[in-house]
C-alpha atoms as a PDB file:
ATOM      1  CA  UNK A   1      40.459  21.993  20.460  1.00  0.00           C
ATOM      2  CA  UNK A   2      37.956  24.411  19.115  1.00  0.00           C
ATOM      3  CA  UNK A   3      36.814  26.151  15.598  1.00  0.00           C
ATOM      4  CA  UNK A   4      36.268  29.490  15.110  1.00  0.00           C
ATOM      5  CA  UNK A   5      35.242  30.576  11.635  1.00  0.00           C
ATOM      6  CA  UNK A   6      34.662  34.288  11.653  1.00  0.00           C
ATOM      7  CA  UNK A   7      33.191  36.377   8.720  1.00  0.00           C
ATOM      8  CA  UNK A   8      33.439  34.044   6.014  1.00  0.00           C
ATOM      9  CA  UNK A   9      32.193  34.462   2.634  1.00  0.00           C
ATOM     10  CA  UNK A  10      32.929  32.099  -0.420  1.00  0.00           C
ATOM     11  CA  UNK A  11      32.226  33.026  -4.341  1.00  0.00           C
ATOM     12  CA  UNK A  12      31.470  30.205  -7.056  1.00  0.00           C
ATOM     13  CA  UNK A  13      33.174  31.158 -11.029  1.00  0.00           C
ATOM     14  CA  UNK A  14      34.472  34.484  -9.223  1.00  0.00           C
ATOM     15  CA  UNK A  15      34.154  37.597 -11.930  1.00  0.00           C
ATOM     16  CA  UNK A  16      32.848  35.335 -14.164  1.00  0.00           C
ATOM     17  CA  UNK A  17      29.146  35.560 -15.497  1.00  0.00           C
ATOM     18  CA  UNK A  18      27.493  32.448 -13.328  1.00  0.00           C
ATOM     19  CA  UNK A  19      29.304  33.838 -10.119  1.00  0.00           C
ATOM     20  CA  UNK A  20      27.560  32.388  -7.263  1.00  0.00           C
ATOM     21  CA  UNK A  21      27.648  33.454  -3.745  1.00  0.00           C
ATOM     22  CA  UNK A  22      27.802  30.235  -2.058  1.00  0.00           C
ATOM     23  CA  UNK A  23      28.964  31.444   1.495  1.00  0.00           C
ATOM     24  CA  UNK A  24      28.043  34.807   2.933  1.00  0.00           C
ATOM     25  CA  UNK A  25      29.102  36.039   6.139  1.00  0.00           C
ATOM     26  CA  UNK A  26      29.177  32.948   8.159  1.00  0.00           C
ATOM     27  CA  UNK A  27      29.878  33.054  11.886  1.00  0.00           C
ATOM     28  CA  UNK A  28      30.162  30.504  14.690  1.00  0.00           C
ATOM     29  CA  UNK A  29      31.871  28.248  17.206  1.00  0.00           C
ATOM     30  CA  UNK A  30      32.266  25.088  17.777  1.00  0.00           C
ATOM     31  CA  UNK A  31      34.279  23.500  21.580  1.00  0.00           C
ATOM     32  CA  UNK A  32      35.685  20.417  22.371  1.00  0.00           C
ATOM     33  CA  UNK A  33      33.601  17.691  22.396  1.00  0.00           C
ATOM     34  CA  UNK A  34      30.978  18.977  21.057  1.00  0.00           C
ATOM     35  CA  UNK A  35      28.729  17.300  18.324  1.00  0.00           C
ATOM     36  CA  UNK A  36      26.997  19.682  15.805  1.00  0.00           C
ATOM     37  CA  UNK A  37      24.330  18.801  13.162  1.00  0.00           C
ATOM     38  CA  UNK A  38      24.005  21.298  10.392  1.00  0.00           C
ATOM     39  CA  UNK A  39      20.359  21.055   8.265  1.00  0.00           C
ATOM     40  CA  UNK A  40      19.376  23.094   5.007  1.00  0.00           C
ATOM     41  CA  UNK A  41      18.157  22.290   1.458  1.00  0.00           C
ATOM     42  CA  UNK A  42      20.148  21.098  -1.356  1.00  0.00           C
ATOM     43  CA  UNK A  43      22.568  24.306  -2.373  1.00  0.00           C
ATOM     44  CA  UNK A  44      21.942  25.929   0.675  1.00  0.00           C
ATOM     45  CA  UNK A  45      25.827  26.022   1.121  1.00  0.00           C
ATOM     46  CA  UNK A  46      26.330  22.743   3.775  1.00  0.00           C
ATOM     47  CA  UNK A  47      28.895  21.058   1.800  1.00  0.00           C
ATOM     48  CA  UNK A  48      30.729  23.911   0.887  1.00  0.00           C
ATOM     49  CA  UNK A  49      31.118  25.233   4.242  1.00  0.00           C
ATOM     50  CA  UNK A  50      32.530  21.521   5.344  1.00  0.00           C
ATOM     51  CA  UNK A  51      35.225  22.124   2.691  1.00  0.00           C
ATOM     52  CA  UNK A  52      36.576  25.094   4.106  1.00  0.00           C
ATOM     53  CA  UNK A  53      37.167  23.510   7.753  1.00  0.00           C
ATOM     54  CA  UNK A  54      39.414  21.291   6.411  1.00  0.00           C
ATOM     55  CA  UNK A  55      41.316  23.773   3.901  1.00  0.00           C
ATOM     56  CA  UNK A  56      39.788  22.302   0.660  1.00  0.00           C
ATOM     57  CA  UNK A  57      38.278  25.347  -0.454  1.00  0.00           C
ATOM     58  CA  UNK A  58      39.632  28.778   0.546  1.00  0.00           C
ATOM     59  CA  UNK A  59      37.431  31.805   2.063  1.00  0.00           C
ATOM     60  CA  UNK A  60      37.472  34.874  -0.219  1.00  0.00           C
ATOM     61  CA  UNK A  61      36.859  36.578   3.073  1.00  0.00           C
ATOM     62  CA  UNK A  62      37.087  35.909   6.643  1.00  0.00           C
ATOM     63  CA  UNK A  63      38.988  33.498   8.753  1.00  0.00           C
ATOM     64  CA  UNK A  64      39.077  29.756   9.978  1.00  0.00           C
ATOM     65  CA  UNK A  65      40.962  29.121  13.335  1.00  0.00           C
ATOM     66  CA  UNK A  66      41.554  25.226  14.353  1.00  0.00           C
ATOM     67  CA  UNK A  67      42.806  24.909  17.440  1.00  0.00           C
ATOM     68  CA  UNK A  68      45.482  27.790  17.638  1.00  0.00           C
ATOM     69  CA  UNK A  69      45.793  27.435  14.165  1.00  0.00           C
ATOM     70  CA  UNK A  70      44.524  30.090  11.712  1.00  0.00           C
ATOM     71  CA  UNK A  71      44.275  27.857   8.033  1.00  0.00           C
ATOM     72  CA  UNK A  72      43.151  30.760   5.824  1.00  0.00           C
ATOM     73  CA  UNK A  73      46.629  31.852   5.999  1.00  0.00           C
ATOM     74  CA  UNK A  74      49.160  31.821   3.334  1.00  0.00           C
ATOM     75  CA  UNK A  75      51.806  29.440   4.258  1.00  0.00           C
ATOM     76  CA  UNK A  76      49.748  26.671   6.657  1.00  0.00           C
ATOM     77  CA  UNK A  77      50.555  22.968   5.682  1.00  0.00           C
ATOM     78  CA  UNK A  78      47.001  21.910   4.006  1.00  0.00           C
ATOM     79  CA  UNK A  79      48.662  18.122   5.301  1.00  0.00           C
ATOM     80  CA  UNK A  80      49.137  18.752   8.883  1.00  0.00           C
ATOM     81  CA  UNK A  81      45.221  20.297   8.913  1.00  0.00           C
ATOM     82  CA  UNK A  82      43.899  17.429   7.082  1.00  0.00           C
ATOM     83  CA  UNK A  83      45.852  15.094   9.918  1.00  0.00           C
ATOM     84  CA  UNK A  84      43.869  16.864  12.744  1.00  0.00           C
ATOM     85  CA  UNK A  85      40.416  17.225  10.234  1.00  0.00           C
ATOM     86  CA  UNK A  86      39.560  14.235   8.713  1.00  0.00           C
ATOM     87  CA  UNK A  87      36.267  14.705   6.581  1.00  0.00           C
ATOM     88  CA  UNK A  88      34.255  11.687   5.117  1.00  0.00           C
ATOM     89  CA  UNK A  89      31.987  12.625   2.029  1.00  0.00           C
ATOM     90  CA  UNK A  90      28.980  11.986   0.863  1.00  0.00           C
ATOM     91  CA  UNK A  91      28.561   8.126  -0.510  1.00  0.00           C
ATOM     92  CA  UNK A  92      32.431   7.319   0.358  1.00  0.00           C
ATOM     93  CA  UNK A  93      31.983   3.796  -0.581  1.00  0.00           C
ATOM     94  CA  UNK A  94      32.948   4.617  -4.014  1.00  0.00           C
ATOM     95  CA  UNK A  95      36.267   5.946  -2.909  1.00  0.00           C
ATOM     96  CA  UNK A  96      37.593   2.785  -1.439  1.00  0.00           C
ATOM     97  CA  UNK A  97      40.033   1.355  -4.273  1.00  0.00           C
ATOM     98  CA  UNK A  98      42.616  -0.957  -2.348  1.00  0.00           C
ATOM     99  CA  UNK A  99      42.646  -4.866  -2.600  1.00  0.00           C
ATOM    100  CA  UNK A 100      41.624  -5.768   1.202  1.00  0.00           C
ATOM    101  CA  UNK A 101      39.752  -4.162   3.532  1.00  0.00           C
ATOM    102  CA  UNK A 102      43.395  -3.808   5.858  1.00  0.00           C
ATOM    103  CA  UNK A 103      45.163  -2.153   3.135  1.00  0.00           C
ATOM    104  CA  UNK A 104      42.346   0.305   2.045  1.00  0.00           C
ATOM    105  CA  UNK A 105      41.754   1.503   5.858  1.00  0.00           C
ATOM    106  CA  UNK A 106      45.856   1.323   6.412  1.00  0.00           C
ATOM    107  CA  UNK A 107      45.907   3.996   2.951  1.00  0.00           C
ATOM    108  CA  UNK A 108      45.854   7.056   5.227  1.00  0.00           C
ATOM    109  CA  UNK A 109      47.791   6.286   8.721  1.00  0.00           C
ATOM    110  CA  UNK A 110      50.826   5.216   5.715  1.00  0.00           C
ATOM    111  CA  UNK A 111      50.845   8.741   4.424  1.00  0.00           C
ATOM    112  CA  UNK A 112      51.266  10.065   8.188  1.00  0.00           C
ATOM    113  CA  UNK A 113      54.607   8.152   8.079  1.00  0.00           C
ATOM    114  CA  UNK A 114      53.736   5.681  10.366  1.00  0.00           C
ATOM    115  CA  UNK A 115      55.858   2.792  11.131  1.00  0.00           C
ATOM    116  CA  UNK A 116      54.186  -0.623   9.868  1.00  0.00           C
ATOM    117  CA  UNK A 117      53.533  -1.737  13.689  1.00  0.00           C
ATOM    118  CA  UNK A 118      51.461   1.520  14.663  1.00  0.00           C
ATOM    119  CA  UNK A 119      49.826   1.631  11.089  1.00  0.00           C
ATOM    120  CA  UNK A 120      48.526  -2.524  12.016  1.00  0.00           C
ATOM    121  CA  UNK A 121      47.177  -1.096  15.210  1.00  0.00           C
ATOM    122  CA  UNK A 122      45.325   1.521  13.663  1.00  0.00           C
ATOM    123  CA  UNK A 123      43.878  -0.072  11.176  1.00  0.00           C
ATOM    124  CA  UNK A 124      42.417  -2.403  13.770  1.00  0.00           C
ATOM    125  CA  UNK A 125      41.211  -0.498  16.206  1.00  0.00           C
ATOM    126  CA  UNK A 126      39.412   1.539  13.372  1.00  0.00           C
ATOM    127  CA  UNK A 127      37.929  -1.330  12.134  1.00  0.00           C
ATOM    128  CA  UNK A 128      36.905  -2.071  15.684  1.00  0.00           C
ATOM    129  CA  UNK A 129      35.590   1.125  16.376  1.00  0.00           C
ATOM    130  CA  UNK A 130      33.339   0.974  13.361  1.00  0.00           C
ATOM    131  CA  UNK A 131      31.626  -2.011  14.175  1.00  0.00           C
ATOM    132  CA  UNK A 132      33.769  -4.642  11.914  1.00  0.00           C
ATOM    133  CA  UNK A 133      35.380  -7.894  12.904  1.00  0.00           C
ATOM    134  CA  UNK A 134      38.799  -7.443  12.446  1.00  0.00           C
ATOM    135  CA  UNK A 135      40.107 -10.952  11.792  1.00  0.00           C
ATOM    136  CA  UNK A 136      36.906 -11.568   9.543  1.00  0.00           C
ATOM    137  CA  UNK A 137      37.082  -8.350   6.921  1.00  0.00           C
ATOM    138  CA  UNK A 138      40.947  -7.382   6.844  1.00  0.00           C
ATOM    139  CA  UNK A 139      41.674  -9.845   4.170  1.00  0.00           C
ATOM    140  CA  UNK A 140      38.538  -9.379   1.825  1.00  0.00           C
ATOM    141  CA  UNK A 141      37.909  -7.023  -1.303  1.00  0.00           C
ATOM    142  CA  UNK A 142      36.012  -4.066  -0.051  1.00  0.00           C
ATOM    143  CA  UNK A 143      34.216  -4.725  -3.234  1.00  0.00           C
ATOM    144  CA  UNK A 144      31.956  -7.618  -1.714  1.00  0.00           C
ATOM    145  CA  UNK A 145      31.398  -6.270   1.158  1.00  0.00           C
ATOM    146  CA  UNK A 146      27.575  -4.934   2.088  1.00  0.00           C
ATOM    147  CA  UNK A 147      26.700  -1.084   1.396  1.00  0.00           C
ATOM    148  CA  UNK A 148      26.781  -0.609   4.868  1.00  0.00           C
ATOM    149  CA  UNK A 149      30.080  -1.858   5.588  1.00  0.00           C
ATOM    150  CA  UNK A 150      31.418  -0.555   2.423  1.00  0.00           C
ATOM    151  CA  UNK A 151      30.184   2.469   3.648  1.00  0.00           C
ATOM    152  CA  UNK A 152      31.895   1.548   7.636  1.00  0.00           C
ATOM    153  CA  UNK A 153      35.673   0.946   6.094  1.00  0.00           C
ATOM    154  CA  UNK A 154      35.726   4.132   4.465  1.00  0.00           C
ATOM    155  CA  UNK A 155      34.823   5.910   7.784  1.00  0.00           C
ATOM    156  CA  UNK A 156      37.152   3.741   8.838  1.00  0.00           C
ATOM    157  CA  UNK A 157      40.189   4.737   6.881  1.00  0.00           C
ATOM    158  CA  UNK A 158      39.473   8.691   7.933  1.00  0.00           C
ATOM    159  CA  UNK A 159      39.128   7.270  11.657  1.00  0.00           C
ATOM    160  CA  UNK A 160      42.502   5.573  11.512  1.00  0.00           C
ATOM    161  CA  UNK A 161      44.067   8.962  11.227  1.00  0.00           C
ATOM    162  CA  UNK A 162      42.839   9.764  14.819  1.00  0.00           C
ATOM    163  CA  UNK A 163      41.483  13.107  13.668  1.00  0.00           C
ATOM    164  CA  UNK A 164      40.373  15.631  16.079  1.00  0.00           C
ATOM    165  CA  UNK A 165      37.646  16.613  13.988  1.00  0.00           C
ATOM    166  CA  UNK A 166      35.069  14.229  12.043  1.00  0.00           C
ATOM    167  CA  UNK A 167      33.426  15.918   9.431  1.00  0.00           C
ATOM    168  CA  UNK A 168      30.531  13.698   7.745  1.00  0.00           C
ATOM    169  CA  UNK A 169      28.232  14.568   4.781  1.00  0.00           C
ATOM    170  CA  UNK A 170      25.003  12.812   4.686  1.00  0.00           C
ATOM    171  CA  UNK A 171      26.456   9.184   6.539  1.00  0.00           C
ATOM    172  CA  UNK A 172      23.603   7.513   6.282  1.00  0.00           C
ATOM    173  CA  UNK A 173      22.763   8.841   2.515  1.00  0.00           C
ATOM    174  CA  UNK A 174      21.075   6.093   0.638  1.00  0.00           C
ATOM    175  CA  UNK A 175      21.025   3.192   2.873  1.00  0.00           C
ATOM    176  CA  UNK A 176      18.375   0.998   3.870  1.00  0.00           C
ATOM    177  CA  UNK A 177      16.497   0.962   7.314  1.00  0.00           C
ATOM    178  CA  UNK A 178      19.046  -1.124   9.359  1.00  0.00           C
ATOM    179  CA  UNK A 179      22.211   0.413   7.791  1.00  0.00           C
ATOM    180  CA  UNK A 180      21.150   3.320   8.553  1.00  0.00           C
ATOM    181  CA  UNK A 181      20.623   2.836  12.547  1.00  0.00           C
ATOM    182  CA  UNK A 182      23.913   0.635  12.505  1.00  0.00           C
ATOM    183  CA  UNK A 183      25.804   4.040  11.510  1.00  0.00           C
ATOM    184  CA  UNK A 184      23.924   6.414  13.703  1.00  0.00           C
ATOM    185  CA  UNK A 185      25.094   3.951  16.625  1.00  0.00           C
ATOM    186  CA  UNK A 186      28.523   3.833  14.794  1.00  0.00           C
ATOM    187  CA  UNK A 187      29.159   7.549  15.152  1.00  0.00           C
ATOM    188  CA  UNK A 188      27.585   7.617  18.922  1.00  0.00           C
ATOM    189  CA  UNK A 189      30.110   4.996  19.436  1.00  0.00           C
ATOM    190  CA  UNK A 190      33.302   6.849  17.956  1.00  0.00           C
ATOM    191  CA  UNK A 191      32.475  10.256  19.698  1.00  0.00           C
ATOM    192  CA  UNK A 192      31.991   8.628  22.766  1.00  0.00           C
ATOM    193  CA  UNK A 193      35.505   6.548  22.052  1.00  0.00           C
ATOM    194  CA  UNK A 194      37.464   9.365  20.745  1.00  0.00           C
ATOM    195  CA  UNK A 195      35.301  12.730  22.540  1.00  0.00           C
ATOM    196  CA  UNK A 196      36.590  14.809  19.225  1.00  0.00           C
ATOM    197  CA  UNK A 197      34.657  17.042  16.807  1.00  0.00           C
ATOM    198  CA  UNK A 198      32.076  15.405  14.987  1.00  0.00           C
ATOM    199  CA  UNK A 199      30.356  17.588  12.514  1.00  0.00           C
ATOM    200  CA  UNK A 200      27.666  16.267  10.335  1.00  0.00           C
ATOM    201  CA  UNK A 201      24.951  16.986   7.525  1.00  0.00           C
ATOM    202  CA  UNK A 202      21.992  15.370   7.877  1.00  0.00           C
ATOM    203  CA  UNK A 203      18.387  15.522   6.111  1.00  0.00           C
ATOM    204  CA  UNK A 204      17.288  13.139   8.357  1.00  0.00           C
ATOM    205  CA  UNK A 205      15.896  15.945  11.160  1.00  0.00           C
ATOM    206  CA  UNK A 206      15.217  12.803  14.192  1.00  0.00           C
ATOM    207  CA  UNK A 207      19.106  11.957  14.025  1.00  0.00           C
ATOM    208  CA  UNK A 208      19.799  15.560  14.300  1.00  0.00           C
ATOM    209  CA  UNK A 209      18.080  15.696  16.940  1.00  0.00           C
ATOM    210  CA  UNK A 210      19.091  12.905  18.891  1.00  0.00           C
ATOM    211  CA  UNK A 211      22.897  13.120  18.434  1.00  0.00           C
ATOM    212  CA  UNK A 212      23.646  16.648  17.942  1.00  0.00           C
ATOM    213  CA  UNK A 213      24.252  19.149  20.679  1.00  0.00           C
ATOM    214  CA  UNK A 214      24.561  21.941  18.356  1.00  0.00           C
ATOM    215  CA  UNK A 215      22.564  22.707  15.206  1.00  0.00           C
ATOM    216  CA  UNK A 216      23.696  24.682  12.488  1.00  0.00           C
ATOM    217  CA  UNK A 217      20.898  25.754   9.727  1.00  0.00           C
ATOM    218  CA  UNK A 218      21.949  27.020   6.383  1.00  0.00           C
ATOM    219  CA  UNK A 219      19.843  28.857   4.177  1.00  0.00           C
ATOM    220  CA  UNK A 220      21.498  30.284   0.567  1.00  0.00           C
ATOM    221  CA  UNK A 221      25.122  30.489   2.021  1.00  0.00           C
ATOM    222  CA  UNK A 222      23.528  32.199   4.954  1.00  0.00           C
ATOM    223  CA  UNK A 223      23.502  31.071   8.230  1.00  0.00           C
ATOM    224  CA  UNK A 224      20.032  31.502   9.494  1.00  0.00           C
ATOM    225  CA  UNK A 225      20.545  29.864  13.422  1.00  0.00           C
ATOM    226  CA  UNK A 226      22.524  28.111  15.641  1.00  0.00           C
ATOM    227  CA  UNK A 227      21.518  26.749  18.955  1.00  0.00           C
ATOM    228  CA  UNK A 228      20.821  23.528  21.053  1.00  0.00           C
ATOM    229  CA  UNK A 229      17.960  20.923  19.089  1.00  0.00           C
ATOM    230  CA  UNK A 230      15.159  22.178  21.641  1.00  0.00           C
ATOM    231  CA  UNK A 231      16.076  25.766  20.628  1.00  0.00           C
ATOM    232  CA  UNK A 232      16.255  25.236  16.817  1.00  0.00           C
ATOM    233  CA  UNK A 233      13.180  22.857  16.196  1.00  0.00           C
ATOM    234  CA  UNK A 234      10.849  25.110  18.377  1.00  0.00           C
ATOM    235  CA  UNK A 235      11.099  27.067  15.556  1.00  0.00           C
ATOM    236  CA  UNK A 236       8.901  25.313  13.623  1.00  0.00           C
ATOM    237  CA  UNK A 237       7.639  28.592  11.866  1.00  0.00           C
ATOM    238  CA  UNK A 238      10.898  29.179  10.780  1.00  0.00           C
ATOM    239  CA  UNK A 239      12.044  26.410   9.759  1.00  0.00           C
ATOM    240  CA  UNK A 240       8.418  25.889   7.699  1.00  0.00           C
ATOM    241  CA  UNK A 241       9.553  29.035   5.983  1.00  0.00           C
ATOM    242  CA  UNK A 242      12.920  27.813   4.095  1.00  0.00           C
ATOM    243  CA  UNK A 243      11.194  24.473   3.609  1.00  0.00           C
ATOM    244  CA  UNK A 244      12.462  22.502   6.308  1.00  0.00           C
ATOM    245  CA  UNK A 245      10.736  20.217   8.458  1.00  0.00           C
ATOM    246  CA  UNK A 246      10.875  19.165  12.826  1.00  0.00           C
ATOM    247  CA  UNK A 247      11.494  15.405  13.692  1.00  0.00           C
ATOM    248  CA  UNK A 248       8.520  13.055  12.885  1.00  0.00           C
ATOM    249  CA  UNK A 249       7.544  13.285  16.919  1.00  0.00           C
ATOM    250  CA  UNK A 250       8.230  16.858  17.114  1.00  0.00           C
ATOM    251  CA  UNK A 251       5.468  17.037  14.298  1.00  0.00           C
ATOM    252  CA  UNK A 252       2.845  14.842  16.004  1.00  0.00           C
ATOM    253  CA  UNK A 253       2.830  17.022  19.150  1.00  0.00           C
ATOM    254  CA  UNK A 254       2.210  19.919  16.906  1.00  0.00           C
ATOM    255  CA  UNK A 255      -0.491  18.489  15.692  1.00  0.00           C
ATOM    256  CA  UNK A 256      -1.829  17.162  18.437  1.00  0.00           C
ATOM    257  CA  UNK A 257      -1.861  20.520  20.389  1.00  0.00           C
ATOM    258  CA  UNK A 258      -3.563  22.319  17.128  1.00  0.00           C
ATOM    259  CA  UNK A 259      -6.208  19.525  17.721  1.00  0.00           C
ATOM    260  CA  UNK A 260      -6.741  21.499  21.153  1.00  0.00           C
ATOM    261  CA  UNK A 261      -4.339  18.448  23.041  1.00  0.00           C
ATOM    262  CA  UNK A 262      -3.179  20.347  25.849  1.00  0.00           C
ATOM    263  CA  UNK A 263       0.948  18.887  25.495  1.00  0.00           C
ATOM    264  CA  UNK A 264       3.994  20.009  24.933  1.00  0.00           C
ATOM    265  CA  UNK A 265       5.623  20.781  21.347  1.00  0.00           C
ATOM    266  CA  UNK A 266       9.511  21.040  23.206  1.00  0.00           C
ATOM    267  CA  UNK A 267       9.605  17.015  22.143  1.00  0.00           C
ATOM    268  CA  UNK A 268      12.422  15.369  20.203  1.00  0.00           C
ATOM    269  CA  UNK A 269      12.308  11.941  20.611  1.00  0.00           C
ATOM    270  CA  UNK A 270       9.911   9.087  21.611  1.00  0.00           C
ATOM    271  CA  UNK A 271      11.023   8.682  24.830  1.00  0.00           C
ATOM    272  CA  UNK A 272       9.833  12.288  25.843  1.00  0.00           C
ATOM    273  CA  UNK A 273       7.094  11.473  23.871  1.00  0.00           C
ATOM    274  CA  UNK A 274       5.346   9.065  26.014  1.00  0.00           C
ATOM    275  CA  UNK A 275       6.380  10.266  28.879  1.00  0.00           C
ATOM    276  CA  UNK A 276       4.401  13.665  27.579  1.00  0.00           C
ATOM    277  CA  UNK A 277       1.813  11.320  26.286  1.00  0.00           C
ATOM    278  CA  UNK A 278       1.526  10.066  30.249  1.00  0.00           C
ATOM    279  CA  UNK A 279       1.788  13.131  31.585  1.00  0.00           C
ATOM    280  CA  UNK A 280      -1.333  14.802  29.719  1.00  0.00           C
ATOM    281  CA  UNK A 281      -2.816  11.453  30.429  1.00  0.00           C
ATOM    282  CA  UNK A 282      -2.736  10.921  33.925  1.00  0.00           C
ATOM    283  CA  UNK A 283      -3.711  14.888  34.162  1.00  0.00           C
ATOM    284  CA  UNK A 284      -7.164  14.448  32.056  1.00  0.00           C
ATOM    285  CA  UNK A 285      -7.859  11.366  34.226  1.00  0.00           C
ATOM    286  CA  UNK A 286      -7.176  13.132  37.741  1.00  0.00           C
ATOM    287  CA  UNK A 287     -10.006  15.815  36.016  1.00  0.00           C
END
């Protein structure tokens, strides 16, 4: 499985006065496996460009191939993409609208045309998969639920589809501290479960450095890089220059070294931190 989207450009109110150029020219891959972060400022094109991979918005140039198959072409069933793309958006809490939990997740695998005993099974392994006890959530309203888990059962419901590809927008948008890490383990958990696709838009540059091994930045429809977290948030300048920031411990070593700290600034996470921190440690001390 693989996604190839080649030359794509997307216009907002075409040929009308407030036409808006929302995608322009954008070019990448993406294999198997692989999990890619994209970053970029509010309008910068991010949520757009999810929309197209899974055939809710059409290019007005360029193609999309999924797989084998190429979905910017006239004729392609929109439902069998959607089976093989399932993409979560932003705050999806306020989609769930079923009485239980079970029958809310169970909304999707039904359309597939499931029979009742593989839809059961789905439903709970999602559920699993997500971080919820079955037996204790499949009979309550969503409704009274935490934000968290309100926020886990919709994931759910898109996970239950077995998608190939997980697109998320902002998955941790708006929760607090501890809901936040329980979903960034939730997703580690499901790619390493599943090994699909998992595409996501973050602001949060730490988790998109941690989890991604591809990012994607987006400036104005255009996109300005792609390349491994090391490669992307050594580019501090850059990134500085459409307004976008490193992770938090990318930024201290910066500033340590332009405090004349002799370390290095290729650090993403606290781990490599301190062992950095060490290293320029035990150096001064052998001085």
């Amino acid at each position: 499985m693989s996604i190839q989207v080649r030359n794509v450009s997307h216009i907002y109110s075409k040929g009308l006065p407030d036409e808006q150029l929302a995608l322009d020219n954008i070019n990448f891959d993406i294999y198997d496996g692989e999990v890619v972060g994209i970053i970029g400022h509010t309008g910068s094109g991010k949520s757009t460009l999810l929309q197209h991979l899974n055939g809710l918005l059409k290019p007005d140039e360029g193609t999309i191939i999924i797989g084998d198959v190429d979905i910017t072409k006239p004729g392609v069933s929109m439902r069998d993409i959607r089976r093989r793309v399932g993409l979560v958006f932003q705050y999806p809490e306020y989609q769930l609208f079923e009485e239980t939990v079970a029958l809310d997740v169970a909304f999707g695998p039904k359309n597939l045309g499931l029979r009742q005993d593989e839809v059961d099974d789905r439903v709970e392994e999602a559920l699993e998969l997500v971080g919820l006890d079955y037996e204790e959530v499949k009979d309550r309203s969503p409704f009274d639920l935490s934000g968290g888990q309100k926020r886990r059962v919709a994931i759910a419901g898109v996970i239950a589809m077995k998608p190939q590809v997980l697109i998320l927008d902002e998955p941790t948008a708006g929760l607090d501290p501890g809901a936040h890490k329980e979903i960034m383990q939730m997703i580690r958990e499901i790619h390493r479960t599943e090994n699909n696709i998992i595409i996501f838009v973050s602001h949060n540059m730490a988790d998109v450095a941690e989890l991604s091994d591809k990012v994607m930045v987006m400036d104005r429809g255009k996109m300005i890089t792609v390349g491994t977290p090391a490669e992307v948030f050594t580019r501090r300048n850059r990134l500085a220059a459409i307004g976008l920031d490193v992770p938090p411990v990318t930024e201290m070593m910066y500033e340590l070294k332009d405090r004349g700290v002799e370390v290095s600034t290729n650090v993403l996470n606290l781990k490599d931190a301190e062992e950095e921190l060490y290293r320029y440690l035990r150096g001064k001390k052998a001085k």
